[in-house]
C-alpha atoms as a PDB file:
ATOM      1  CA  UNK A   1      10.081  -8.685 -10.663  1.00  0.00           C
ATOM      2  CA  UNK A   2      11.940  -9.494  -7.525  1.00  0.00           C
ATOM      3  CA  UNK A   3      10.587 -11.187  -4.658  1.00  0.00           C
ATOM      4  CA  UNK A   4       9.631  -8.888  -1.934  1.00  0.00           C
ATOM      5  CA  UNK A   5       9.859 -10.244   1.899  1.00  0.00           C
ATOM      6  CA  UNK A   6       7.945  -9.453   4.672  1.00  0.00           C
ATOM      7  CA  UNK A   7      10.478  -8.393   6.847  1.00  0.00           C
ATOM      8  CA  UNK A   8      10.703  -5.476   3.471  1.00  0.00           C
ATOM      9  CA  UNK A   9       7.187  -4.033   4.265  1.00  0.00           C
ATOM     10  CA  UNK A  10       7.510  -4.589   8.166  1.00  0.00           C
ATOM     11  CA  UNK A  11       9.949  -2.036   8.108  1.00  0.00           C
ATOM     12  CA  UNK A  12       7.957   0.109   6.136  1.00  0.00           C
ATOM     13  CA  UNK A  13       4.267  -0.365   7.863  1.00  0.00           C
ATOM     14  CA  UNK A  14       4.812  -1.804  11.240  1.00  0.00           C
ATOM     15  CA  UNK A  15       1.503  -3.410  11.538  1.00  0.00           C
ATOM     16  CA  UNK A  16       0.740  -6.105   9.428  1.00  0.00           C
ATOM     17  CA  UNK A  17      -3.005  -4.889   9.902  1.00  0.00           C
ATOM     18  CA  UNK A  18      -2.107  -1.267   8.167  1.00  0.00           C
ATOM     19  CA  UNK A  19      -0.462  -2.904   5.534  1.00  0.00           C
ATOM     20  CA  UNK A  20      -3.038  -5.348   4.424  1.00  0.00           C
ATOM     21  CA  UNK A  21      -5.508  -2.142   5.014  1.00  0.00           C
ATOM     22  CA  UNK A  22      -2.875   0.414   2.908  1.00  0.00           C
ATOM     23  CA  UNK A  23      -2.083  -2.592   0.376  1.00  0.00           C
ATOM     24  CA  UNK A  24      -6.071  -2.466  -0.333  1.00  0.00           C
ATOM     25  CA  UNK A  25      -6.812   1.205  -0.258  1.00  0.00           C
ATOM     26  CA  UNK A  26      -4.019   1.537  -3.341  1.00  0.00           C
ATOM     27  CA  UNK A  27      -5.506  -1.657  -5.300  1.00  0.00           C
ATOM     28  CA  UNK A  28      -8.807   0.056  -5.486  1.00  0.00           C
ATOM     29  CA  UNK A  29      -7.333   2.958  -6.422  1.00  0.00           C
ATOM     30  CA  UNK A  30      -5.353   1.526  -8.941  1.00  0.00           C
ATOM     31  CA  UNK A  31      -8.386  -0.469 -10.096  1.00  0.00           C
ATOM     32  CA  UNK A  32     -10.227   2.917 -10.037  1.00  0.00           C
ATOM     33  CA  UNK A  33      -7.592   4.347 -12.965  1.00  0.00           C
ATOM     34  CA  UNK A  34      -4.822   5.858 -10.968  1.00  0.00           C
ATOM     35  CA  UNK A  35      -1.569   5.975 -12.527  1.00  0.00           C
ATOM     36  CA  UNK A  36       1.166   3.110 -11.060  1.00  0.00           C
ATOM     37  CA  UNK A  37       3.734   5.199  -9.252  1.00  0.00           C
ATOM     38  CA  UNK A  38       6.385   2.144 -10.445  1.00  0.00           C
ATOM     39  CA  UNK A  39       7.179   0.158 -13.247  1.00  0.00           C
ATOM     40  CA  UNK A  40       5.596  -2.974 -13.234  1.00  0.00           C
ATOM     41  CA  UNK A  41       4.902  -5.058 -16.133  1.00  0.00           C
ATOM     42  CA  UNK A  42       1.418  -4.683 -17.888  1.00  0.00           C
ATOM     43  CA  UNK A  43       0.000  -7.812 -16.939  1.00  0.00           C
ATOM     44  CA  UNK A  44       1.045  -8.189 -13.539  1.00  0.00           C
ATOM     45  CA  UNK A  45      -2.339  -8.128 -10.642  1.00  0.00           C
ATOM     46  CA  UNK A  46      -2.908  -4.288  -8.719  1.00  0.00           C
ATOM     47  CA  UNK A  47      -1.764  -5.974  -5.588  1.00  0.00           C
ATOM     48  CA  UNK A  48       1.077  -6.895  -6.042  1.00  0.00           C
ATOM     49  CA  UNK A  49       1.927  -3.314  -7.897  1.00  0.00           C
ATOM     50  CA  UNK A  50       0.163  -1.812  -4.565  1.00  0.00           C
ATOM     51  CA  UNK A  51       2.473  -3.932  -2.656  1.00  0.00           C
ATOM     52  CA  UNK A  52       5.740  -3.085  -4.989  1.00  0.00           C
ATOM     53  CA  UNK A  53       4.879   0.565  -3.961  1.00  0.00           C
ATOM     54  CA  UNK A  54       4.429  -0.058  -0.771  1.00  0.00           C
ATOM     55  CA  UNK A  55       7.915  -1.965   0.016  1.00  0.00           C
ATOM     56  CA  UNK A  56       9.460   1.138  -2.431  1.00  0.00           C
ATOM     57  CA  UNK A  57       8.122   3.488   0.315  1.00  0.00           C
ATOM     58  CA  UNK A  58       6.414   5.375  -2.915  1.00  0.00           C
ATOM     59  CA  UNK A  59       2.831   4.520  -0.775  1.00  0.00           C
ATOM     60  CA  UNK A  60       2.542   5.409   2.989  1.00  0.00           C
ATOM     61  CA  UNK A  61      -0.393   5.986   5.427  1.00  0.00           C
ATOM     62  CA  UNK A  62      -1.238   9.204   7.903  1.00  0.00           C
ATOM     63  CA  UNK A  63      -2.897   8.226  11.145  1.00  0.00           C
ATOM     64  CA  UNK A  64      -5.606  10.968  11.906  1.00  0.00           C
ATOM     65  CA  UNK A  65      -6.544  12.218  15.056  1.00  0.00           C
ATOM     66  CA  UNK A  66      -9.832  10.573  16.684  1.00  0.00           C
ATOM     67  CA  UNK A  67     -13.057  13.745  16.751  1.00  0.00           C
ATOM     68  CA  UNK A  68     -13.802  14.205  19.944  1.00  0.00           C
ATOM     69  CA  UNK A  69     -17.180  13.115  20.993  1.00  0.00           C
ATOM     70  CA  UNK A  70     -19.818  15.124  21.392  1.00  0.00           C
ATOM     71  CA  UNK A  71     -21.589  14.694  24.662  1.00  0.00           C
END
């Protein structure tokens, strides 16, 4: 597997913040039995397939809107 940079994801998540938050989200979710959404060897960790997908741009993240609060 080549080595993905940091500059890669930068330009995919902006914030290093939302990445490390997006790059967990997918491991559990892998971890939890979804399917990989790219080819990665069998015995490689969940991160680093969470991160694959994230530098592949096959994993994103939606901001939602803050409720407002109720006075």
């Amino acid at each position: 597997m080549s080595e993905i940079t940091m500059e890669q994801l930068m330009e995919k998540v902006p914030s290093r913040y939302k990445l490390v938050v997006l790059a967990s989200m997918r491991t559990l979710e892998l971890n939890d039995g979804k399917r990989k959404l790219t080819e990665a060897p069998p015995n490689i960790k969940l991160s680093a397939v969470a991160v694959k997908e994230i530098a592949e741009g096959k994993v994103s993240y939606k901001i939602k809107e803050a409720a407002e609060a109720k006075p």
